[in-house]
N, C-alpha and C. Protein backbone atom coordinates (compact mmCIF):
# COMPACT_ATOMS: atom_id res chain seq x y z
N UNK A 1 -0.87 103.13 46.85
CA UNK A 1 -0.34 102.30 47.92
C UNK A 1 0.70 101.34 47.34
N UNK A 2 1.59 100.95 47.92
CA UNK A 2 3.03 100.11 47.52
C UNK A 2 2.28 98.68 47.57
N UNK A 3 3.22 97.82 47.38
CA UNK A 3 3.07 96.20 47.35
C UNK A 3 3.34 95.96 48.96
N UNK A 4 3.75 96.92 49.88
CA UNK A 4 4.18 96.80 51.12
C UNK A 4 2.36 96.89 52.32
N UNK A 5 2.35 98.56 51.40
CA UNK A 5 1.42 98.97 52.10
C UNK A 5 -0.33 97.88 51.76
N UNK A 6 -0.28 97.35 50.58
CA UNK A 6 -1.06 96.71 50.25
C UNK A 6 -1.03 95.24 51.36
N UNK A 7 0.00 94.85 51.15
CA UNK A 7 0.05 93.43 52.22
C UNK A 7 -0.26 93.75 53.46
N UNK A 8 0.33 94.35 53.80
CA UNK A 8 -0.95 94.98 55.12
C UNK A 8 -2.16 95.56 55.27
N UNK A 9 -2.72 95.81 54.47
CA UNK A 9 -3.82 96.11 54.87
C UNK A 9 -4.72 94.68 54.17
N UNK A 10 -4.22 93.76 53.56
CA UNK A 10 -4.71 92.29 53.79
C UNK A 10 -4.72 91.91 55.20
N UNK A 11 -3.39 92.28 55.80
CA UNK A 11 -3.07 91.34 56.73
C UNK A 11 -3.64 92.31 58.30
N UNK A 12 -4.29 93.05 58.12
CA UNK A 12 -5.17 93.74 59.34
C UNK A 12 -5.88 92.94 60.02
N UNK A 13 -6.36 92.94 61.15
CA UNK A 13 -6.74 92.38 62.08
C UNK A 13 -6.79 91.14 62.05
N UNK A 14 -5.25 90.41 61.18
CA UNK A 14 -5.49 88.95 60.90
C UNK A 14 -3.77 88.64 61.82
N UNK A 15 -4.17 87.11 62.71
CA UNK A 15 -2.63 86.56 62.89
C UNK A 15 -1.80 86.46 62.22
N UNK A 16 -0.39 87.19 62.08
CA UNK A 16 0.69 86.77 61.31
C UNK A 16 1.55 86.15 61.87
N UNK A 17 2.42 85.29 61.88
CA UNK A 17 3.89 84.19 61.85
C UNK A 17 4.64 85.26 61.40
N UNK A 18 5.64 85.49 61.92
CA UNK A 18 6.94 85.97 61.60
C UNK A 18 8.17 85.18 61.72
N UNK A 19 8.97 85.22 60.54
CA UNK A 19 9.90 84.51 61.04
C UNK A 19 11.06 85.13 61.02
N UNK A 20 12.51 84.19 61.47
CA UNK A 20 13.52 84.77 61.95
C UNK A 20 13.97 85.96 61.11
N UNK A 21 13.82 85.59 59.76
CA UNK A 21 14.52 86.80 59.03
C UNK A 21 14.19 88.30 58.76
N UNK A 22 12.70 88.09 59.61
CA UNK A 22 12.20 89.75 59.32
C UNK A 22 12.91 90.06 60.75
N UNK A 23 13.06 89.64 61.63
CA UNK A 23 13.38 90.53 63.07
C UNK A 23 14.81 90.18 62.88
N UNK A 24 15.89 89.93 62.04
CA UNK A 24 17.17 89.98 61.82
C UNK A 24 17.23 91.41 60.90
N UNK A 25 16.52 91.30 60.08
CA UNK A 25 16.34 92.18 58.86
C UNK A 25 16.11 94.11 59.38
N UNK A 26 14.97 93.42 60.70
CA UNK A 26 14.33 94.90 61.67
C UNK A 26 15.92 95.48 62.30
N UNK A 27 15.98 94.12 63.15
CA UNK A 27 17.08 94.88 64.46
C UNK A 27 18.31 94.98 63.81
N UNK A 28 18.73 94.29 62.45
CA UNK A 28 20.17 94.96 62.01
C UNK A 28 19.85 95.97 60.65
N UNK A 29 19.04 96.47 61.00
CA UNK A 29 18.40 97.74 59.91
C UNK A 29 19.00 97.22 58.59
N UNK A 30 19.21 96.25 57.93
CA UNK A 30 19.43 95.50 57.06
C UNK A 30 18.92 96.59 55.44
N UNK A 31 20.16 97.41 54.97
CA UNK A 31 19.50 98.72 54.05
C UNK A 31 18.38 97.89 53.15
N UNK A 32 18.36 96.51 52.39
CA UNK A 32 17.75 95.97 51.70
C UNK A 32 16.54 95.97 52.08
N UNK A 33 16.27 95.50 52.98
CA UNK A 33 14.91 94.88 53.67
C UNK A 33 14.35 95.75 54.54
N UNK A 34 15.04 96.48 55.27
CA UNK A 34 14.23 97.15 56.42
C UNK A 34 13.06 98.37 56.11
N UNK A 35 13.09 98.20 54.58
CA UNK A 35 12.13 99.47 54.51
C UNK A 35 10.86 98.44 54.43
N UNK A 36 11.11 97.57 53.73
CA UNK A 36 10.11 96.40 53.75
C UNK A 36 9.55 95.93 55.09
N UNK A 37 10.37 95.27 56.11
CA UNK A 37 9.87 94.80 57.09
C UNK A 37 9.33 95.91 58.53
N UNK A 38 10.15 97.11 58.10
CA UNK A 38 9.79 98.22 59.54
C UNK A 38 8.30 98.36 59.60
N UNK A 39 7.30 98.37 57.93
CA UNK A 39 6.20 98.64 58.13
C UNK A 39 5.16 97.53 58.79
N UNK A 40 5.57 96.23 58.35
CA UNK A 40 4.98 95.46 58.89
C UNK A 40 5.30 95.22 61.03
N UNK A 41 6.46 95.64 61.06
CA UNK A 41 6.86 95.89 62.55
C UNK A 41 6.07 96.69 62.92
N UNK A 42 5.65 97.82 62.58
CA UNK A 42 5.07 98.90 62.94
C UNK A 42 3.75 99.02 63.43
N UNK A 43 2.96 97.81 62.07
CA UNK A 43 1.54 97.97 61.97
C UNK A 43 1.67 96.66 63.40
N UNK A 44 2.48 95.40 63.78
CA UNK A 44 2.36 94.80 64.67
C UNK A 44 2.34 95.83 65.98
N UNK A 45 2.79 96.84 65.81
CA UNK A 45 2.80 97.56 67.09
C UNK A 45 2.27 98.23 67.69
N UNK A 46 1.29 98.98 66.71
CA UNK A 46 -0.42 99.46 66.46
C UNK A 46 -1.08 98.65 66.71
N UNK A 47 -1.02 97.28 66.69
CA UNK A 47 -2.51 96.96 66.86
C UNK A 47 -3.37 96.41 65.53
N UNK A 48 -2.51 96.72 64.65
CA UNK A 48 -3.10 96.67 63.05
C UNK A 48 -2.99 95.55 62.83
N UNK A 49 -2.02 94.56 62.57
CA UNK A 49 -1.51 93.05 62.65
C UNK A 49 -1.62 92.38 63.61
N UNK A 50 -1.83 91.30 64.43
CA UNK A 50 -1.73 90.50 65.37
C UNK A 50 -0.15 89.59 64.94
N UNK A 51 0.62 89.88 65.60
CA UNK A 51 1.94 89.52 65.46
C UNK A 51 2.56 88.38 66.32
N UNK A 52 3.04 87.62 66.17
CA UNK A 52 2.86 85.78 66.78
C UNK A 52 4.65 85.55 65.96
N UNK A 53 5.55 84.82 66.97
CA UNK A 53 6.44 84.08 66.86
C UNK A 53 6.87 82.96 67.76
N UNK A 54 7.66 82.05 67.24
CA UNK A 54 8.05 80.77 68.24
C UNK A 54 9.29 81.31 68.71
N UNK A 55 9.73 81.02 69.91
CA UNK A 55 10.87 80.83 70.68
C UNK A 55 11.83 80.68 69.95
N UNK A 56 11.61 79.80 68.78
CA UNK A 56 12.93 79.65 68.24
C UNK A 56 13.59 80.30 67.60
N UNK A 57 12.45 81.06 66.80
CA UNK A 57 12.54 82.35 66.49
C UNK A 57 14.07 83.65 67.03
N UNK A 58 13.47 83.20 68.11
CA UNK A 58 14.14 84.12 69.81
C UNK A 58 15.76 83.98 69.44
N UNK A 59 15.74 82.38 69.52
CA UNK A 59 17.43 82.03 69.38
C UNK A 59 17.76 81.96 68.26
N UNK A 60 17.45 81.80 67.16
CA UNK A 60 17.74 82.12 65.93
C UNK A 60 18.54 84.08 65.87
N UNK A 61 17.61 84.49 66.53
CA UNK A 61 18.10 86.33 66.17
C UNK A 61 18.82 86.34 66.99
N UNK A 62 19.49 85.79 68.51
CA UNK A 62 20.29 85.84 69.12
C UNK A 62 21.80 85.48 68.55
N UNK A 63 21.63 84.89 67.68
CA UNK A 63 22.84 84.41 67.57
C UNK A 63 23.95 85.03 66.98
N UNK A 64 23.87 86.13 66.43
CA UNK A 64 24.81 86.74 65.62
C UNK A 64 25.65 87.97 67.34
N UNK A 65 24.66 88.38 68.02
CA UNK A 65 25.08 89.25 69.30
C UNK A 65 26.33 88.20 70.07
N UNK A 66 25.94 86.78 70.00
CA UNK A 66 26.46 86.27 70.69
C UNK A 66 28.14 85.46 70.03
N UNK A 67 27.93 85.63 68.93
CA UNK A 67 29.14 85.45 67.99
C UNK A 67 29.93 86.09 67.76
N UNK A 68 29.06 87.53 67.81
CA UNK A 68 30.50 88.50 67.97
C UNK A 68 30.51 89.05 69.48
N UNK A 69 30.16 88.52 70.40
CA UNK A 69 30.76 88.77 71.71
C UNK A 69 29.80 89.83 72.05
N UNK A 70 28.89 90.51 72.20
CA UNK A 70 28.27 91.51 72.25
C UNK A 70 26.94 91.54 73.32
N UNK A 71 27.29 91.13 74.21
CA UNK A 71 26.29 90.72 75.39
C UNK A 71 25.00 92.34 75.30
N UNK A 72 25.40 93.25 75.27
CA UNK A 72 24.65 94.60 75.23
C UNK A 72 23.92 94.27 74.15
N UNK A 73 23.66 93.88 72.75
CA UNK A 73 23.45 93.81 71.72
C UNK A 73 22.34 93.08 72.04
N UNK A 74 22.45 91.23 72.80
CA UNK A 74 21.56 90.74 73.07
C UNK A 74 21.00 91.05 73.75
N UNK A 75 20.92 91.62 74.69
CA UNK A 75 19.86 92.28 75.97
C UNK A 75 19.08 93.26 75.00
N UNK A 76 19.36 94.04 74.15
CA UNK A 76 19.13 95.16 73.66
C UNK A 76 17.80 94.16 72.82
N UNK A 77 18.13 93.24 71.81
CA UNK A 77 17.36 92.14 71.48
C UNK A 77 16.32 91.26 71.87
N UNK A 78 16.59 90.45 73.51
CA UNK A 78 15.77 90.39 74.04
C UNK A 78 14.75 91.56 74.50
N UNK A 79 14.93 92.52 75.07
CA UNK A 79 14.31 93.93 75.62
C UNK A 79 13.26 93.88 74.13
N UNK A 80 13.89 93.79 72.72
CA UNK A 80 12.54 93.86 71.78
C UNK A 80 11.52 92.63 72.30
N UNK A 81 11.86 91.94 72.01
CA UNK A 81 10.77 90.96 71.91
C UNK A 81 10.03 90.45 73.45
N UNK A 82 10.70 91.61 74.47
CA UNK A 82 10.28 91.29 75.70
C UNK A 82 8.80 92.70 75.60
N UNK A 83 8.84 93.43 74.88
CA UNK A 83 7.86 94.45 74.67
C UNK A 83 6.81 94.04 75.13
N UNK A 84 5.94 94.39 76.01
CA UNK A 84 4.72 93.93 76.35
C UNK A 84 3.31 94.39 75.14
N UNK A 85 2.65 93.29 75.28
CA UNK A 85 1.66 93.83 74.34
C UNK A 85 2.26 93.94 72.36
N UNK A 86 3.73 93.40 72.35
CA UNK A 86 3.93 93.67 71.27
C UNK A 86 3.49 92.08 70.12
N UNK A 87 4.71 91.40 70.58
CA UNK A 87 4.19 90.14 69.82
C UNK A 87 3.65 88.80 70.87
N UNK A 88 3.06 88.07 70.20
CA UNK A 88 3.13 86.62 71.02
C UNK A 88 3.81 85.89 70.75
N UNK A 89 4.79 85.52 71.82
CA UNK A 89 5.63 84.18 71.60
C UNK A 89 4.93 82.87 71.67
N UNK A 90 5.27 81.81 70.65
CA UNK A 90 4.78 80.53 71.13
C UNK A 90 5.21 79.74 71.44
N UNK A 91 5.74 78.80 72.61
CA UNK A 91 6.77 78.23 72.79
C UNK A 91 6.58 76.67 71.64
N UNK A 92 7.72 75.93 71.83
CA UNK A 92 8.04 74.87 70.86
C UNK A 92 8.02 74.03 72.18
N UNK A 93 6.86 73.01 71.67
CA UNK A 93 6.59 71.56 72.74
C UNK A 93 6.71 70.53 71.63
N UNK A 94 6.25 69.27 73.01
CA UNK A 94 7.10 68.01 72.03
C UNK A 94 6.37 67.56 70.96
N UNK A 95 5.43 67.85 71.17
CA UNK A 95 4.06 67.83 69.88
C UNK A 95 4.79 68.87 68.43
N UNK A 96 4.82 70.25 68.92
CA UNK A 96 5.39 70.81 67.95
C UNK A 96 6.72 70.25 67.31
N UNK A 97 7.39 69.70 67.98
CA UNK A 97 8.74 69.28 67.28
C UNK A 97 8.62 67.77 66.72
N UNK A 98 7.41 67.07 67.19
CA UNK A 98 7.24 65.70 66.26
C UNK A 98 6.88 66.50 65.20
N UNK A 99 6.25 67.13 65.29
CA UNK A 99 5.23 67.48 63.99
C UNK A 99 6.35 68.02 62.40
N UNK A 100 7.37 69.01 63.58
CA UNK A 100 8.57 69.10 62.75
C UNK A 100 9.50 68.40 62.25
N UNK A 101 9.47 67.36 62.85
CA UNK A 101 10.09 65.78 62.19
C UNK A 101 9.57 65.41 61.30
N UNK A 102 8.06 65.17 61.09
CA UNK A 102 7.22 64.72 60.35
C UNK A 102 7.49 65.68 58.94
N UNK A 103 7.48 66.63 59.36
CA UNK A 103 7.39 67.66 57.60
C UNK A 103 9.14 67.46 57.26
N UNK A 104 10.25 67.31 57.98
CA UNK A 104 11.26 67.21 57.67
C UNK A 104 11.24 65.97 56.29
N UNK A 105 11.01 65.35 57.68
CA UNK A 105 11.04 63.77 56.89
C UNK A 105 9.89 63.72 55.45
N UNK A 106 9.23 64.36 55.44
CA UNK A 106 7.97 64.12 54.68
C UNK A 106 8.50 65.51 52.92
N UNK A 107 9.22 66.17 53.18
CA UNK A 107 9.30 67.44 52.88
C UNK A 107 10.20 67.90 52.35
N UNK A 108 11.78 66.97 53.34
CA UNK A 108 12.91 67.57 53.50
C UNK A 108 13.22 68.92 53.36
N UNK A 109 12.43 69.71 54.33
CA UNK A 109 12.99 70.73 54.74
C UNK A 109 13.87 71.26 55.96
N UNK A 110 14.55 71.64 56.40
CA UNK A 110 15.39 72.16 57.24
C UNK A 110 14.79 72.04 58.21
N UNK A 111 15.01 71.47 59.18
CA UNK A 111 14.73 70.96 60.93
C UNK A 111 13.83 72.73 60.94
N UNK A 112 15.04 73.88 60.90
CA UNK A 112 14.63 74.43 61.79
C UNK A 112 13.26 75.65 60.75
N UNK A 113 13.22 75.10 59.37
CA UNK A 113 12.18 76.03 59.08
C UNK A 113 11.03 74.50 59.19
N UNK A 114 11.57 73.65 59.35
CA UNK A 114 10.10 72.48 59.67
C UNK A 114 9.73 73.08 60.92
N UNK A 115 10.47 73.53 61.91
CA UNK A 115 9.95 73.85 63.38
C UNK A 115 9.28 75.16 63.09
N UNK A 116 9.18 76.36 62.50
CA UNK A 116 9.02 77.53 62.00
C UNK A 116 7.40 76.81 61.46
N UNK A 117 7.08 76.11 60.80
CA UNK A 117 6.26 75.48 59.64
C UNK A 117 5.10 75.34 60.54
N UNK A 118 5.81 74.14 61.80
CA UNK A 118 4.84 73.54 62.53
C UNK A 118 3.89 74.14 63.42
């Protein structure tokens, strides 16, 4: 078994956090990464992983469709993460974003991986 296939089968029937860069990495088949991240996409899609992201998440991967003008691209984008039964979104409330102030300030890390954190 790989270092791939091994992390998953840690991460079986356990919640995972995903963050922006594996579903940038998925949806722009990224040659580096995507052999890495498709499996963990996969096993979220089975049933194998319990798969969980924030909203912000959402607009974070939007943003490149929308920079280069590509309205089809984002729909195509949303339509993933609109998958039913695939991941859980969690939205970002005002609790979550003090909390992301707090590790900023406490941490100095980046607003938006403090919001990712929180």
């Amino acid at each position: 078994m790989g270092k791939v296939d091994d992390a998953i089968a840690r991460m079986a029937g356990h919640r995972v956090y995903l963050d922006t860069n594996v579903f940038v990495y998925f949806l722009d088949r990224n040659p580096d990464y995507f052999p890495v991240v498709a499996p963990i996409i996969e096993a979220i899609d089975s049933g194998l992983i319990i798969g969980y992201t924030g909203d912000a998440a959402i607009a974070e991967t939007l943003v490149k469709p929308y920079q280069t003008g590509n309205p089809a691209l984002a729909a195509s984008f949303k339509a993933f993460f609109s998958t039913e039964d695939f991941l859980s979104i969690q939205p970002h409330d005002a609790g979550t974003f003090d909390l992301a102030a707090q590790l900023r300030a406490k941490r100095g890390l980046k607003f938006i991986d403090a919001l990712h954190y929180a």
